[in-house]
PDB file of N, CA and C in Angstrom:
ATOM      1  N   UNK A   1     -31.184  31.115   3.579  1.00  0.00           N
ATOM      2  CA  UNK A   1     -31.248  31.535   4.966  1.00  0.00           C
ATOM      3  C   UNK A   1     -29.884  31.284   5.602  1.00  0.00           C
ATOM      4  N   UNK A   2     -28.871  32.183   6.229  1.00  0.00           N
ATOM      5  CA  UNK A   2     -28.091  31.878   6.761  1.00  0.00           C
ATOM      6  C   UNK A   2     -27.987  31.998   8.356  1.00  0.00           C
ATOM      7  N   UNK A   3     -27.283  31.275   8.866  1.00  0.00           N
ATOM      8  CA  UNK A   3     -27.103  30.618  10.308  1.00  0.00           C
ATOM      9  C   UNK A   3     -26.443  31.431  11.090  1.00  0.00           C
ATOM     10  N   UNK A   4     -26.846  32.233  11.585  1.00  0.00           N
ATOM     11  CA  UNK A   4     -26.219  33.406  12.753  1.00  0.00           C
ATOM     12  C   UNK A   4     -25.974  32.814  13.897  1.00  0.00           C
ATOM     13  N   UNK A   5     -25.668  30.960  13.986  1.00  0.00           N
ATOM     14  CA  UNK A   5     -25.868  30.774  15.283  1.00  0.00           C
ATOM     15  C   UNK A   5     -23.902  30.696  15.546  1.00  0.00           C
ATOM     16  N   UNK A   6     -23.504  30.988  16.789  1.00  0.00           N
ATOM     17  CA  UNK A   6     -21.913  31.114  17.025  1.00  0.00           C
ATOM     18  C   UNK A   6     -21.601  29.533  17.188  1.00  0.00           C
ATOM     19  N   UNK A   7     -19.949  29.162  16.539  1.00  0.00           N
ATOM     20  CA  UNK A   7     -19.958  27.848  16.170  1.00  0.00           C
ATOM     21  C   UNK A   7     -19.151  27.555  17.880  1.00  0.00           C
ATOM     22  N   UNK A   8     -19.314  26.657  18.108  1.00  0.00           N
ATOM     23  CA  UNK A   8     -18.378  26.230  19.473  1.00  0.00           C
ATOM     24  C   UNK A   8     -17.020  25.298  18.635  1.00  0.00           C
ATOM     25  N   UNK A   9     -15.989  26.603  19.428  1.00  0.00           N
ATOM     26  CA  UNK A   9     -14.996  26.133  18.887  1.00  0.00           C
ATOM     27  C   UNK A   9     -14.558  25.100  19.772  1.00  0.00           C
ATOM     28  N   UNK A  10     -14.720  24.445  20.941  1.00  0.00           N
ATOM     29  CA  UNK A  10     -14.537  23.103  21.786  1.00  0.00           C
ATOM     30  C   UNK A  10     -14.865  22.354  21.256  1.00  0.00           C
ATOM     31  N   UNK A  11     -16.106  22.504  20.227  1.00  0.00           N
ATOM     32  CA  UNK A  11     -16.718  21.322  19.690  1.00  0.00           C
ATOM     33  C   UNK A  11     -15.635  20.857  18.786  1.00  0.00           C
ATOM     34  N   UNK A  12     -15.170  21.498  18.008  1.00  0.00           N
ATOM     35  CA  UNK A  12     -14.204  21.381  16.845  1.00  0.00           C
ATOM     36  C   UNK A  12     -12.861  20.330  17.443  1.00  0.00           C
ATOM     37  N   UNK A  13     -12.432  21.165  18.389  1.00  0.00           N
ATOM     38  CA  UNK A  13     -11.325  20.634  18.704  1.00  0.00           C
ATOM     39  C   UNK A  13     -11.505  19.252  19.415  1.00  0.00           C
ATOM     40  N   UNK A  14     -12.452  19.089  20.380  1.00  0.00           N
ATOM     41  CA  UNK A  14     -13.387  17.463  21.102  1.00  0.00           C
ATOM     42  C   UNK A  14     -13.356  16.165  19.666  1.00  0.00           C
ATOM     43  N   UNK A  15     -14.020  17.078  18.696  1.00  0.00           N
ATOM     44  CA  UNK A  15     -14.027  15.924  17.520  1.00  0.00           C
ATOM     45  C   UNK A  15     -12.840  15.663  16.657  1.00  0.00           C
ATOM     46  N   UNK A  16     -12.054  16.534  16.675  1.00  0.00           N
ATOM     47  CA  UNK A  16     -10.795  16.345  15.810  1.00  0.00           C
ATOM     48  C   UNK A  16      -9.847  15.059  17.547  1.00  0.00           C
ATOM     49  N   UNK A  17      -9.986  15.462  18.144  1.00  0.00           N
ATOM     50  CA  UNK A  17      -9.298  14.902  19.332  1.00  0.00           C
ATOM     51  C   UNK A  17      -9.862  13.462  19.323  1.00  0.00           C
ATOM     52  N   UNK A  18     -11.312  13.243  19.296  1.00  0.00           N
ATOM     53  CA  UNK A  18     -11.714  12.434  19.060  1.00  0.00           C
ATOM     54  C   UNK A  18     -11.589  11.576  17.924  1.00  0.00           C
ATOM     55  N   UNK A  19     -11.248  11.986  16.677  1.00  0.00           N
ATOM     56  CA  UNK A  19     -11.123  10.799  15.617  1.00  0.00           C
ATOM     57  C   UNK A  19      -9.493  10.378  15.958  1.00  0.00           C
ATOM     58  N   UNK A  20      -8.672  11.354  15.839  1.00  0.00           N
ATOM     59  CA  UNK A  20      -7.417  10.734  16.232  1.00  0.00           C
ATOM     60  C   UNK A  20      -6.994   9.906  17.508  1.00  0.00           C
ATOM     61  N   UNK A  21      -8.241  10.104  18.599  1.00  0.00           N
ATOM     62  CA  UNK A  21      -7.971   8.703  19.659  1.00  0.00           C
ATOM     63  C   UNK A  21      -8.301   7.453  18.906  1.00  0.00           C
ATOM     64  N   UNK A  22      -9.477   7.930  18.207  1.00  0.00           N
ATOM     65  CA  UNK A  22     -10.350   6.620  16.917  1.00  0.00           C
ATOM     66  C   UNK A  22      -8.937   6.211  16.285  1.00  0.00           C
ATOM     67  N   UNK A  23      -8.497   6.861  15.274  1.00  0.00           N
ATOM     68  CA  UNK A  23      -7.192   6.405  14.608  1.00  0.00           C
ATOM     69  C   UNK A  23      -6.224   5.360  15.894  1.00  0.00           C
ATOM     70  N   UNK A  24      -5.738   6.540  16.754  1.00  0.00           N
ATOM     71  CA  UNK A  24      -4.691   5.152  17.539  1.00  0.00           C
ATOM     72  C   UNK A  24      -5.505   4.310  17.788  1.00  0.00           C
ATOM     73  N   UNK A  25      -6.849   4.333  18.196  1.00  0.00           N
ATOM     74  CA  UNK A  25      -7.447   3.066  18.803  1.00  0.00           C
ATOM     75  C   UNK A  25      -7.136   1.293  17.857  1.00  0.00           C
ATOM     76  N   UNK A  26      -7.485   2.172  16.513  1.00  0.00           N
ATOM     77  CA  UNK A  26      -7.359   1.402  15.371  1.00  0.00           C
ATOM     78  C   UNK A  26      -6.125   0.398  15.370  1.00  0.00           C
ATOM     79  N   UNK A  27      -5.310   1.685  15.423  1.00  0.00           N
ATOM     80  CA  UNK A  27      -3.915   1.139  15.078  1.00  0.00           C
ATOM     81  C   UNK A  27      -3.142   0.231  16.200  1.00  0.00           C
ATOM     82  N   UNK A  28      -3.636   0.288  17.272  1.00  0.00           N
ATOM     83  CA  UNK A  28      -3.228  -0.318  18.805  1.00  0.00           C
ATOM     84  C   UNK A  28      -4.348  -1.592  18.213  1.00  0.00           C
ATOM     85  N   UNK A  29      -5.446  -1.803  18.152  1.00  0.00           N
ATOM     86  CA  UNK A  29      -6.178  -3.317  17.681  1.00  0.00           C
ATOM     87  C   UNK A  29      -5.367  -3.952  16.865  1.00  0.00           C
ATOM     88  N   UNK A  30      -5.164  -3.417  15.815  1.00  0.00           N
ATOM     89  CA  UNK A  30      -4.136  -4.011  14.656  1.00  0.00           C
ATOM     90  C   UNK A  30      -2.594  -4.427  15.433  1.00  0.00           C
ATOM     91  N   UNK A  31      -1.998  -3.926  16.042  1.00  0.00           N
ATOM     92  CA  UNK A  31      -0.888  -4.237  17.275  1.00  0.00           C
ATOM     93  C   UNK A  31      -1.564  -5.696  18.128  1.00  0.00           C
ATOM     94  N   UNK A  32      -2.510  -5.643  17.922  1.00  0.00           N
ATOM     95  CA  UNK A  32      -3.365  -6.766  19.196  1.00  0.00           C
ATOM     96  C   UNK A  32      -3.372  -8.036  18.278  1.00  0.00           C
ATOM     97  N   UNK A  33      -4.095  -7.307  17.088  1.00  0.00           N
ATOM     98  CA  UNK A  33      -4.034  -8.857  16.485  1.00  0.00           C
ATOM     99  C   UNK A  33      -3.030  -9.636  15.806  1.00  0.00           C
ATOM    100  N   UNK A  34      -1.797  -8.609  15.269  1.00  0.00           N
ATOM    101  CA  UNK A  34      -0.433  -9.317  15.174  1.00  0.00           C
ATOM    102  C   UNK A  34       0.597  -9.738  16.294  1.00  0.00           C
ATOM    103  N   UNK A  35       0.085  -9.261  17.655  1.00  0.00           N
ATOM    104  CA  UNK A  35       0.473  -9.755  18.229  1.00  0.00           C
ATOM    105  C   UNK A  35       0.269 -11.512  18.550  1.00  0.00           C
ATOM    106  N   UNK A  36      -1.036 -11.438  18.533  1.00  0.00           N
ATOM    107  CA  UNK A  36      -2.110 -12.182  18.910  1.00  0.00           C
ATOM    108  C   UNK A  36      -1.472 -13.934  17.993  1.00  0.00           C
ATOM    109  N   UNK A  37      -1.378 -13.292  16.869  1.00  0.00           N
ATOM    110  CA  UNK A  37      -1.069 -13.974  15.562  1.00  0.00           C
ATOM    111  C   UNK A  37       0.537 -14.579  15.896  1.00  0.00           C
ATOM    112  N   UNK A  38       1.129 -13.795  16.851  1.00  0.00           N
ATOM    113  CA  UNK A  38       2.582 -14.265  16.434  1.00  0.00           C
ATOM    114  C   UNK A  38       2.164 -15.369  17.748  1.00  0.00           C
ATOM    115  N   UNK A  39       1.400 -14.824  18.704  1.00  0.00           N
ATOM    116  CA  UNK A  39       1.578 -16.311  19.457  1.00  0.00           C
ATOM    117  C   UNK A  39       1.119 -17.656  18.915  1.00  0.00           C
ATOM    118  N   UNK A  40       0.362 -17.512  18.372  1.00  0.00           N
ATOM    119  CA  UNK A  40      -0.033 -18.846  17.802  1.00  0.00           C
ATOM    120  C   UNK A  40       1.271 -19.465  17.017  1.00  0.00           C
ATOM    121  N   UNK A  41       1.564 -18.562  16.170  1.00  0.00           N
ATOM    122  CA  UNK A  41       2.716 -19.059  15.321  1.00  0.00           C
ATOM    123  C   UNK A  41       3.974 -19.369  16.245  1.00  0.00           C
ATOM    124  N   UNK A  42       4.614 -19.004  17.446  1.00  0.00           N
ATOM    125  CA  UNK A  42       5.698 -19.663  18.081  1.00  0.00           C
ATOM    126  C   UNK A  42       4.936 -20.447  18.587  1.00  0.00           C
ATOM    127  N   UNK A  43       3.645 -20.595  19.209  1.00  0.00           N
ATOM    128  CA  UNK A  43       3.428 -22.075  19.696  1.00  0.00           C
ATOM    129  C   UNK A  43       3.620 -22.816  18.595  1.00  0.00           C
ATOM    130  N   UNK A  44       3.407 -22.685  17.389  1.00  0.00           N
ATOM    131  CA  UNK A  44       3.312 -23.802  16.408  1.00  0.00           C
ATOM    132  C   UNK A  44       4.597 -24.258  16.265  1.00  0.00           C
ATOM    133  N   UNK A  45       5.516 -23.065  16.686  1.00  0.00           N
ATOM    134  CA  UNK A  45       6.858 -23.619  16.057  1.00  0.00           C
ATOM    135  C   UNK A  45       7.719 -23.751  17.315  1.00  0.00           C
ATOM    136  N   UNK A  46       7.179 -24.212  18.617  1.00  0.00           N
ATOM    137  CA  UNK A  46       7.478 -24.572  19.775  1.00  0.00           C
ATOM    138  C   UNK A  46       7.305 -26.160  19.772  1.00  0.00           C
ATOM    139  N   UNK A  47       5.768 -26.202  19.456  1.00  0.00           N
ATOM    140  CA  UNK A  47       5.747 -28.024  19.333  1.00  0.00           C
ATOM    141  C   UNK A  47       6.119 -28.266  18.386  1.00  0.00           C
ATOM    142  N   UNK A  48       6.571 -27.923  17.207  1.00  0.00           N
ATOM    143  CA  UNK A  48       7.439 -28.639  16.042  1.00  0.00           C
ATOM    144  C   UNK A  48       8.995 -29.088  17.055  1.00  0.00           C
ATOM    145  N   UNK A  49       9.326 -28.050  17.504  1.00  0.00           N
ATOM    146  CA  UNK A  49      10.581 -27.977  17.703  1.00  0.00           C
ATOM    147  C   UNK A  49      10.996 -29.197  18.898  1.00  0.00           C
ATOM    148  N   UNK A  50       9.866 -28.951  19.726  1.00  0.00           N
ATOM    149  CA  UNK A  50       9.820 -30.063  21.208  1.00  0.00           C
ATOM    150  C   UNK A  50       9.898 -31.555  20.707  1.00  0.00           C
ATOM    151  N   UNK A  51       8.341 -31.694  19.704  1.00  0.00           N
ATOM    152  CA  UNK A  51       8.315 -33.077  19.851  1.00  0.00           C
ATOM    153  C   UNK A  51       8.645 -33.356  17.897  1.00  0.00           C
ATOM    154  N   UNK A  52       9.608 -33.810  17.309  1.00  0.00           N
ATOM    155  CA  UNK A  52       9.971 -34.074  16.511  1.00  0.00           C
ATOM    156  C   UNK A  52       8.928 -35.063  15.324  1.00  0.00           C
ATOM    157  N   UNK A  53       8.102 -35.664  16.142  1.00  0.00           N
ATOM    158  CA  UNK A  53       7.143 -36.671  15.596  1.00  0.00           C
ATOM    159  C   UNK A  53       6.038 -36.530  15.097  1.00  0.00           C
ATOM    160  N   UNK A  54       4.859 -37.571  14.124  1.00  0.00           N
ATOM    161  CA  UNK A  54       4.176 -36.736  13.484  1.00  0.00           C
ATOM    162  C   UNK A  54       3.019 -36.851  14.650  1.00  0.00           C
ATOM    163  N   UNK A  55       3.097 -36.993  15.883  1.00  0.00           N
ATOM    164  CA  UNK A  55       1.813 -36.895  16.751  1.00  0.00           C
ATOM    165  C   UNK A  55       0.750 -35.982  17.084  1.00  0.00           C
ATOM    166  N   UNK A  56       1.845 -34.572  16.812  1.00  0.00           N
ATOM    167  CA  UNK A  56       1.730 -32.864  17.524  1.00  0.00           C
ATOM    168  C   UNK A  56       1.496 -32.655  16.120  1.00  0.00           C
ATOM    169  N   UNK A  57       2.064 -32.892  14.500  1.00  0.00           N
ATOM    170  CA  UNK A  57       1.812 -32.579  13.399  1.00  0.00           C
ATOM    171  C   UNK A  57       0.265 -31.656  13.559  1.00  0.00           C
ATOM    172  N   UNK A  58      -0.914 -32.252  13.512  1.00  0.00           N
ATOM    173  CA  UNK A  58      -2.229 -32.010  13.833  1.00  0.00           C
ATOM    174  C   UNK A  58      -2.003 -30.500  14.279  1.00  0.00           C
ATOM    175  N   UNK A  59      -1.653 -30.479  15.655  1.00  0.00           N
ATOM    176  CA  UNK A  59      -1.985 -29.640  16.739  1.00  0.00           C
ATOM    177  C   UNK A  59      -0.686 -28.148  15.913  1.00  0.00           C
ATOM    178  N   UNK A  60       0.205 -28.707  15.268  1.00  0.00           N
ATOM    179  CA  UNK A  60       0.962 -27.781  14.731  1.00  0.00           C
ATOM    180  C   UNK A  60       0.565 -26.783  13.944  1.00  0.00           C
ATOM    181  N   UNK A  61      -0.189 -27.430  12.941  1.00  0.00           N
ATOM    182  CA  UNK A  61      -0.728 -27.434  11.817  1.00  0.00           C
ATOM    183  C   UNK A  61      -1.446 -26.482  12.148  1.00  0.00           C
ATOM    184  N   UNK A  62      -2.413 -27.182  13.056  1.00  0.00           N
ATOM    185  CA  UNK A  62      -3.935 -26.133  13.140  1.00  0.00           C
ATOM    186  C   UNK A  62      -3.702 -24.755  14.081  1.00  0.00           C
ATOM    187  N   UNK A  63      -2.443 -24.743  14.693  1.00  0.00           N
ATOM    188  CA  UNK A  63      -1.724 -23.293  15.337  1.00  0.00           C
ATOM    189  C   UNK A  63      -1.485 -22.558  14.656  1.00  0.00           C
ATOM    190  N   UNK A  64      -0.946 -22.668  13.182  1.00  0.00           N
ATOM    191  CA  UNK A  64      -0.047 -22.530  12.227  1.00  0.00           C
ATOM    192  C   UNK A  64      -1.254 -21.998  11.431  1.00  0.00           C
ATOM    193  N   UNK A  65      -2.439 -22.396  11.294  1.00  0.00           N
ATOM    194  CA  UNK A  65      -3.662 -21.849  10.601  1.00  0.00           C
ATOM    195  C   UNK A  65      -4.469 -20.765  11.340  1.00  0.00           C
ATOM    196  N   UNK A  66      -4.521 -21.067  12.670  1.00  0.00           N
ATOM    197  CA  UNK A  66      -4.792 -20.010  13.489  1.00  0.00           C
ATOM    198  C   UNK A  66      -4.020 -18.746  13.240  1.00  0.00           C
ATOM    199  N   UNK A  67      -2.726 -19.044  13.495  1.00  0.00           N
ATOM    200  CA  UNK A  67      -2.430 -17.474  13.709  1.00  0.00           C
ATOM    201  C   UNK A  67      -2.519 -17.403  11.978  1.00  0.00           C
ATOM    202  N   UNK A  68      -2.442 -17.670  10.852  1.00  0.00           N
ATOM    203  CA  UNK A  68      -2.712 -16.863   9.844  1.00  0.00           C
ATOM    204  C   UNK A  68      -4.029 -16.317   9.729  1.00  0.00           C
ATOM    205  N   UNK A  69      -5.222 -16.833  10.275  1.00  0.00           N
ATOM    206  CA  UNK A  69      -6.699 -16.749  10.277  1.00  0.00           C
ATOM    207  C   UNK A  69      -7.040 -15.508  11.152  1.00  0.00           C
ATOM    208  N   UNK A  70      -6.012 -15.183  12.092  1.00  0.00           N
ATOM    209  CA  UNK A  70      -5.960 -13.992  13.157  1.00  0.00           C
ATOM    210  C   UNK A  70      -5.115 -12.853  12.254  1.00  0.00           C
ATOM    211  N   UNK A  71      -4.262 -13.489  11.504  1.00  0.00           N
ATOM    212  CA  UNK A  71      -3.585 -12.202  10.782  1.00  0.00           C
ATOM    213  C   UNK A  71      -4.763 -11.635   9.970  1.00  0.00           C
ATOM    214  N   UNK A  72      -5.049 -12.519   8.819  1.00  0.00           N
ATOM    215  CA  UNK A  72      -5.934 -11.698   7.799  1.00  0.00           C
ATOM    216  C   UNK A  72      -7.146 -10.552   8.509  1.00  0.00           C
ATOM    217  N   UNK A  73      -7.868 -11.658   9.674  1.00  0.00           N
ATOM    218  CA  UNK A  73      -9.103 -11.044  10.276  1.00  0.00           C
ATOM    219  C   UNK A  73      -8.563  -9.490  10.827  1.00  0.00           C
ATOM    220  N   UNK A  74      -7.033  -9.314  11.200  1.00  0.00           N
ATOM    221  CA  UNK A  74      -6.537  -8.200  11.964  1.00  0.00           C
ATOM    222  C   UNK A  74      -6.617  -7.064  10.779  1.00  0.00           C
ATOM    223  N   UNK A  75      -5.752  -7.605   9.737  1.00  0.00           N
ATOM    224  CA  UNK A  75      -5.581  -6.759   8.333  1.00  0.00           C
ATOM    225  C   UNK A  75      -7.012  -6.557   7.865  1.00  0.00           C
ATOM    226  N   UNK A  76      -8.078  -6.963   7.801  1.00  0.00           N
ATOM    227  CA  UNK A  76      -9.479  -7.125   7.227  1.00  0.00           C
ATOM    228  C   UNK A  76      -9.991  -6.202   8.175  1.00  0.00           C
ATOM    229  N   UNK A  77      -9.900  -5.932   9.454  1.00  0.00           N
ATOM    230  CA  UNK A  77     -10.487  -5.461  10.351  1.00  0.00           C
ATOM    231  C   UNK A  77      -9.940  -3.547  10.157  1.00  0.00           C
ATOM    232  N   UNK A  78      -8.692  -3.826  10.301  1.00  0.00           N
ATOM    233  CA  UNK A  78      -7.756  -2.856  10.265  1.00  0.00           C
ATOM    234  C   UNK A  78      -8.311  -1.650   8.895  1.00  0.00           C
ATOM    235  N   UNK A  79      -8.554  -2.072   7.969  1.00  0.00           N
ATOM    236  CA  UNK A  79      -8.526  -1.265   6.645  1.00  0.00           C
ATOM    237  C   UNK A  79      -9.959  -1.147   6.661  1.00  0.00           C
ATOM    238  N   UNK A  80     -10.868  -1.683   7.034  1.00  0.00           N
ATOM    239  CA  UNK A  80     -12.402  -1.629   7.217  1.00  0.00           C
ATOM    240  C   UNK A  80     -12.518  -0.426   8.095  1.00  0.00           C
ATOM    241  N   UNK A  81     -12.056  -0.282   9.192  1.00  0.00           N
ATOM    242  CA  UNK A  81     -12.369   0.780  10.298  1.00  0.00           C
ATOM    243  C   UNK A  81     -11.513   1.951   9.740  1.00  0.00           C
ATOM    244  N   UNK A  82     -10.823   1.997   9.180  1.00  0.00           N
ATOM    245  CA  UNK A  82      -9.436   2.925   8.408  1.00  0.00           C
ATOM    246  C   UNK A  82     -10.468   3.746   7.723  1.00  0.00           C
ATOM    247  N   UNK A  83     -11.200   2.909   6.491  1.00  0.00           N
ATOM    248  CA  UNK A  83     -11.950   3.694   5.713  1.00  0.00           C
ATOM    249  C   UNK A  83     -13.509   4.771   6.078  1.00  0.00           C
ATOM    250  N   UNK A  84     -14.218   3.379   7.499  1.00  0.00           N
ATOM    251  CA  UNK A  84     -15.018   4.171   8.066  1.00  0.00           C
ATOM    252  C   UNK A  84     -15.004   5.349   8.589  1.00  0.00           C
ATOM    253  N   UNK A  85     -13.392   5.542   9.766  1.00  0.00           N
ATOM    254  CA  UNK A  85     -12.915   6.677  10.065  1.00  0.00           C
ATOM    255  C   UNK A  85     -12.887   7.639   8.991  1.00  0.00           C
ATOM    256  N   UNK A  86     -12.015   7.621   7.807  1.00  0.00           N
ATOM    257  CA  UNK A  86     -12.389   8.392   6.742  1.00  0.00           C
ATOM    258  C   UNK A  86     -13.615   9.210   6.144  1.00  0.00           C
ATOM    259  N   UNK A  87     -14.467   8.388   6.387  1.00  0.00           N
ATOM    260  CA  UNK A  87     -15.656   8.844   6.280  1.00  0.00           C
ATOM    261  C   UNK A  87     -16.333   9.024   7.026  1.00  0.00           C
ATOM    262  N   UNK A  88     -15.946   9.337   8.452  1.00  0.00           N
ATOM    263  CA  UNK A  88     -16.813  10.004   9.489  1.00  0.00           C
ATOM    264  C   UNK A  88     -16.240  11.306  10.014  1.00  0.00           C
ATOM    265  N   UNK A  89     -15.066  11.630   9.054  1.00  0.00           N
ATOM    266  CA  UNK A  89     -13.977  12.819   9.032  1.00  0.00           C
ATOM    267  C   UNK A  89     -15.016  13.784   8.495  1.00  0.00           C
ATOM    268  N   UNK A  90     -16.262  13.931   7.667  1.00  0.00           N
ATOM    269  CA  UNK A  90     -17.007  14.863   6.899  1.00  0.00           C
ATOM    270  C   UNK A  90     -17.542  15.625   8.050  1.00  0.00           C
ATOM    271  N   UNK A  91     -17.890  14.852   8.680  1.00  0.00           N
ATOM    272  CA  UNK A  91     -18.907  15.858   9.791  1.00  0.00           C
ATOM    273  C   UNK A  91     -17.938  16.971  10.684  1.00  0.00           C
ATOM    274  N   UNK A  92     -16.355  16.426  11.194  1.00  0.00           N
ATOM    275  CA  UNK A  92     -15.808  17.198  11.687  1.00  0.00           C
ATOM    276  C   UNK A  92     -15.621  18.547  10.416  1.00  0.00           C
ATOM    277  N   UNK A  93     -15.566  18.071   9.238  1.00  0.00           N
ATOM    278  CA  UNK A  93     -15.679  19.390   8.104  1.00  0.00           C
ATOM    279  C   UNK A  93     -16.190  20.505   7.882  1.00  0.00           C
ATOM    280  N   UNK A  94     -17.355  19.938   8.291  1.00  0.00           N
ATOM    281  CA  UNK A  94     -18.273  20.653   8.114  1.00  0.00           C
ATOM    282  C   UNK A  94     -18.663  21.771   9.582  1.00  0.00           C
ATOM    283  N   UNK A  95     -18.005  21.295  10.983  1.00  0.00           N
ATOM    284  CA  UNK A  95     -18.054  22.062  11.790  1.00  0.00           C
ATOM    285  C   UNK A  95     -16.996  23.002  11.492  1.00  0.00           C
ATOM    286  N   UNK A  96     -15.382  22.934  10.722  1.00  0.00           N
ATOM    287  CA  UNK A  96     -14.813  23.690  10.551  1.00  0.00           C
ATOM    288  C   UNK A  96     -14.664  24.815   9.765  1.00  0.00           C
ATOM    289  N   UNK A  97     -15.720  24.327   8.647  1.00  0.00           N
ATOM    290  CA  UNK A  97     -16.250  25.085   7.925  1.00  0.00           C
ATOM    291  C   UNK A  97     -16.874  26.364   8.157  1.00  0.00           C
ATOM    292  N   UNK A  98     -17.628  25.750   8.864  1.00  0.00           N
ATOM    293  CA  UNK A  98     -18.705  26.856   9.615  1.00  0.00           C
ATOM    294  C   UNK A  98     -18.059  27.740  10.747  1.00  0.00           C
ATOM    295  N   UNK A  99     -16.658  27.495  11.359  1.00  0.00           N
ATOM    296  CA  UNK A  99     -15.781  28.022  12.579  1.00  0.00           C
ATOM    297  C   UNK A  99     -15.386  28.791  11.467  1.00  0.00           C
ATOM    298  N   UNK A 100     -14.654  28.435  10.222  1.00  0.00           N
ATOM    299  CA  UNK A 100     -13.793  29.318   9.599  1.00  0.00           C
ATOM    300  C   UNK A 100     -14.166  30.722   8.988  1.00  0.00           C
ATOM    301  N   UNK A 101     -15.648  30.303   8.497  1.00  0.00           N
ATOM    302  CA  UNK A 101     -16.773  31.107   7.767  1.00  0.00           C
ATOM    303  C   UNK A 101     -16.856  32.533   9.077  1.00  0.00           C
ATOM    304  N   UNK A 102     -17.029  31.934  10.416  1.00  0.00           N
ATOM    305  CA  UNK A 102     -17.513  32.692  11.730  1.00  0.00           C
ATOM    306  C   UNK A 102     -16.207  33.138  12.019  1.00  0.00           C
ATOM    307  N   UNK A 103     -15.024  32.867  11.998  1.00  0.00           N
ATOM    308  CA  UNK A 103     -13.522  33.922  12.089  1.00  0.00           C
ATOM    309  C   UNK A 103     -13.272  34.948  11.122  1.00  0.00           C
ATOM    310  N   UNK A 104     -13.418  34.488   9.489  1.00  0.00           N
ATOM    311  CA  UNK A 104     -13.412  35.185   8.937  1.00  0.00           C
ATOM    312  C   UNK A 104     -14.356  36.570   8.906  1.00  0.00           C
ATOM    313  N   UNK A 105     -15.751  36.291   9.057  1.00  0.00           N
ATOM    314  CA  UNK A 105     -16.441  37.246   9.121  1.00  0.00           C
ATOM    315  C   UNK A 105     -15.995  38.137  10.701  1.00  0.00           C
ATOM    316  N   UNK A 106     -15.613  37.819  10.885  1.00  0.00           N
ATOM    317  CA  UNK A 106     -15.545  38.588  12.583  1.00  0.00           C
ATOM    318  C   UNK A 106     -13.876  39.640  12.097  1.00  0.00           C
ATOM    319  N   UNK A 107     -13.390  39.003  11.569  1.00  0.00           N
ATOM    320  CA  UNK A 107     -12.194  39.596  11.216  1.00  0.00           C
ATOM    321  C   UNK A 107     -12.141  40.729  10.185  1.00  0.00           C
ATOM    322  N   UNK A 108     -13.330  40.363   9.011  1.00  0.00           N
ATOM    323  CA  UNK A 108     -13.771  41.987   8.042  1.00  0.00           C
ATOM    324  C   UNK A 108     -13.999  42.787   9.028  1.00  0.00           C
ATOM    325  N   UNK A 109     -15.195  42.529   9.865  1.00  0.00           N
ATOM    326  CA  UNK A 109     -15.978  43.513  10.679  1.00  0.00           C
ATOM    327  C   UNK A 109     -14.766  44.076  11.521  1.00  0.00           C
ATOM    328  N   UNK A 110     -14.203  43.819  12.322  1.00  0.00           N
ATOM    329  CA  UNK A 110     -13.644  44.302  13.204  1.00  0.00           C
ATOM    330  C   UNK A 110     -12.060  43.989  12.831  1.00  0.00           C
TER     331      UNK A 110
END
């Protein structure tokens, strides 16, 4: 049975517009969390630098673990949503599919 219904070409273009805001969105989080990450790490290497002694050691330390714990989670986060996007790219496919199928035929006929 084939589908005589006319494809909306807004739709096409709304969802392609839409994954690539998805993409920067992605890529601006990943910006957030290395950002995020470098503060921890100059605080860490702010109180090294201030107080020379092993008092702040502790508080260094555990800055110094933070922002690596914010890096990975950013990178972990980052390539997780990367791949989902990837795979929510099918459905925009499949509307283009069906636009291309509906140009072409319009273009034999006439």
């Amino acid at each position: 049975m084939k589908n005589n219904l006319p494809v909306n070409r807004d739709l096409i273009l709304r969802e392609k517009l839409a994954l690539q805001r998805t993409v920067l969105a992605n890529q601006s989080t990943f910006l957030s969390f290395l950002r995020t990450s470098m503060y921890f790490l100059m605080a860490g290497l702010t109180l090294q630098n201030l107080f020379h002694g092993d008092k702040y050691a502790f508080f260094e330390i555990l800055l110094f673990i933070i922002s690596a714990v914010v890096l990975v989670l950013g990178i972990f986060n980052y390539f997780r949503h990367k791949t989902w996007i990837k795979e929510s790219e099918i459905h925009v496919g499949h509307y283009q599919a069906a636009y291309l199928k509906t140009d072409d035929a319009s273009n034999n006929n006439g």
